[in-house]
Protein backbone atom coordinates (compact mmCIF):
# COMPACT_ATOMS: atom_id res chain seq x y z
CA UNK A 1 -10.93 -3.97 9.16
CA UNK A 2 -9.23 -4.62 5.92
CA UNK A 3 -11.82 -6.16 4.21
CA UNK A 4 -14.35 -3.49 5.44
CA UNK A 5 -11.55 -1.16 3.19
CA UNK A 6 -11.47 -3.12 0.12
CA UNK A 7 -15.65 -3.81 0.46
CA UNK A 8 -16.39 -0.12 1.45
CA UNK A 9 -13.70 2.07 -0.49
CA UNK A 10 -11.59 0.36 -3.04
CA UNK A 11 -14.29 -2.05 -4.40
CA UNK A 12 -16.05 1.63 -5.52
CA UNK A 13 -13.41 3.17 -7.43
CA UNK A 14 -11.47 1.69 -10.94
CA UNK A 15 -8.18 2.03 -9.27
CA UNK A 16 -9.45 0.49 -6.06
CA UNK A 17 -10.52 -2.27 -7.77
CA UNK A 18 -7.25 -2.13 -9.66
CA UNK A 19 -4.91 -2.33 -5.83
CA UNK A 20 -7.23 -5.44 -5.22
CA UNK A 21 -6.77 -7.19 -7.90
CA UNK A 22 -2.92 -6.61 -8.29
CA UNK A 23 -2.75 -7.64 -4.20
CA UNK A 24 -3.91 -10.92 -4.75
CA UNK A 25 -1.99 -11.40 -7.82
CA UNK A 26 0.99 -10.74 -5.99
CA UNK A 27 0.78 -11.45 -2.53
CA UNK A 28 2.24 -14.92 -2.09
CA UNK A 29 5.46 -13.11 -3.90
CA UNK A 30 5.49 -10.11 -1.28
CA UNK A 31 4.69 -12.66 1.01
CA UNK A 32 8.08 -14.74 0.27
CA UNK A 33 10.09 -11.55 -0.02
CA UNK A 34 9.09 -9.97 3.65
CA UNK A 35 9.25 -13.90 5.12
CA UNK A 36 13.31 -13.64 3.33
CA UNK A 37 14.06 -10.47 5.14
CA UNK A 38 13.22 -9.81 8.44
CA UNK A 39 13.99 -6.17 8.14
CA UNK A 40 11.65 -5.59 5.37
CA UNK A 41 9.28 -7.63 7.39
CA UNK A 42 9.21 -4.65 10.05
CA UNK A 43 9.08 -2.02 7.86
CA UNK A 44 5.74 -3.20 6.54
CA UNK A 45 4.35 -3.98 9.61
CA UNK A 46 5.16 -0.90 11.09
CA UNK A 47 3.57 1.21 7.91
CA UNK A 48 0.37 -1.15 8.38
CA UNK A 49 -0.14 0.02 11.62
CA UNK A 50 -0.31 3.61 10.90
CA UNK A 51 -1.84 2.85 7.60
CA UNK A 52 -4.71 1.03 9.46
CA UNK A 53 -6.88 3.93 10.99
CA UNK A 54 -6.27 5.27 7.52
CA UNK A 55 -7.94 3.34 6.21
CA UNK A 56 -10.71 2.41 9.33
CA UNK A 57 -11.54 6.72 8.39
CA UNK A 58 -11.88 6.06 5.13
CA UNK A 59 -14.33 2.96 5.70
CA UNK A 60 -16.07 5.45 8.32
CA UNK A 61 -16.63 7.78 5.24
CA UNK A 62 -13.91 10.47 6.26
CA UNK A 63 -10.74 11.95 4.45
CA UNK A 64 -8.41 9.67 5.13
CA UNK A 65 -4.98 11.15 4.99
CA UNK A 66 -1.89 10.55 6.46
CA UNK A 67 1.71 12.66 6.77
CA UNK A 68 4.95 13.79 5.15
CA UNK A 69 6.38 10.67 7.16
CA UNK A 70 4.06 7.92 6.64
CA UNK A 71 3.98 8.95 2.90
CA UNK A 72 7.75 8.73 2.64
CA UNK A 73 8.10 5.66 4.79
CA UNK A 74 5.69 3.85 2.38
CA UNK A 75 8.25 5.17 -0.76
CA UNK A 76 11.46 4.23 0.87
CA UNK A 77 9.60 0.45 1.90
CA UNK A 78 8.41 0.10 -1.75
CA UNK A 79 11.74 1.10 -3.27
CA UNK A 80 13.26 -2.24 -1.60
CA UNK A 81 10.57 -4.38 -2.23
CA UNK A 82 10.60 -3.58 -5.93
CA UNK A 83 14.64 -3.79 -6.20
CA UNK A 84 13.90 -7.60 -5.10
CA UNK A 85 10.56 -8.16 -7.48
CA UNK A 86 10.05 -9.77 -10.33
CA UNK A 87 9.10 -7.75 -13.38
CA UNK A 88 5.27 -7.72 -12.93
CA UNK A 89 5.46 -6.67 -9.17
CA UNK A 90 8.15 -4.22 -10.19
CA UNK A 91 5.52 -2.50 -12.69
CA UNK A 92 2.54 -2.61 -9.73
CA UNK A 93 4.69 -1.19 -7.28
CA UNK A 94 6.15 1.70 -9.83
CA UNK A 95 2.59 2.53 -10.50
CA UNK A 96 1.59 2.50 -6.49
CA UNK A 97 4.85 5.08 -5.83
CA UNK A 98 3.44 7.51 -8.53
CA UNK A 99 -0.37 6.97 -7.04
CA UNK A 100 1.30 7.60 -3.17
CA UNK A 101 3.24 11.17 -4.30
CA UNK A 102 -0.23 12.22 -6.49
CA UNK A 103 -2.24 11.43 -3.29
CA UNK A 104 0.23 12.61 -0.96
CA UNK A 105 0.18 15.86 -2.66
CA UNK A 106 -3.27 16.17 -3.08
CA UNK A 107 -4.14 16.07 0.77
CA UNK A 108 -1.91 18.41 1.65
């Protein structure tokens, strides 16, 4: 379902394209910080599974959006994770906060 995402919606948009490329520049790092702490670990797994009929809508072609909640659970996860990041994950996930509150805002 994830790749449908990133082959159906992110691969047609700059800043989609953008997300992808910073994920795999940066996932073996998010992968050793979530394997260090497990309670990080279930923060993001718990915010993927609401986040993934998100984004199965969006792949269908509908609004995705999601809530007040989700949108500040994904803040407050992302706020850890960068306090523990190196410089260039720091930057990505500053710039993915902003993106969040613009979107957030702009489905409600």
């Amino acid at each position: 379902m994830l790749r449908a995402y990133r082959d159906t919606v992110l691969a047609h948009s700059a800043t989609g394209v953008l997300y992808t490329q910073l994920y795999y520049r940066f996932a073996r790092e998010v992968n050793e910080l979530l394997a260090a702490d497990h309670e990080l670990r279930a923060q993001a797994t718990a915010i993927l599974a609401q986040l993934i009929p998100v984004a199965a809508a969006a792949t269908e072609g509908k609004t995705p959006a999601y809530d007040d909640a989700l949108a500040q659970d994904m803040l407050t996860f992302l706020g850890k994770l960068q306090r523990r990041a190196s410089i260039g994950l720091k930057i990505a996930i500053f710039k993915a906060r902003i993106d969040i509150v613009r979107k957030h805002l702009s489905l409600s």
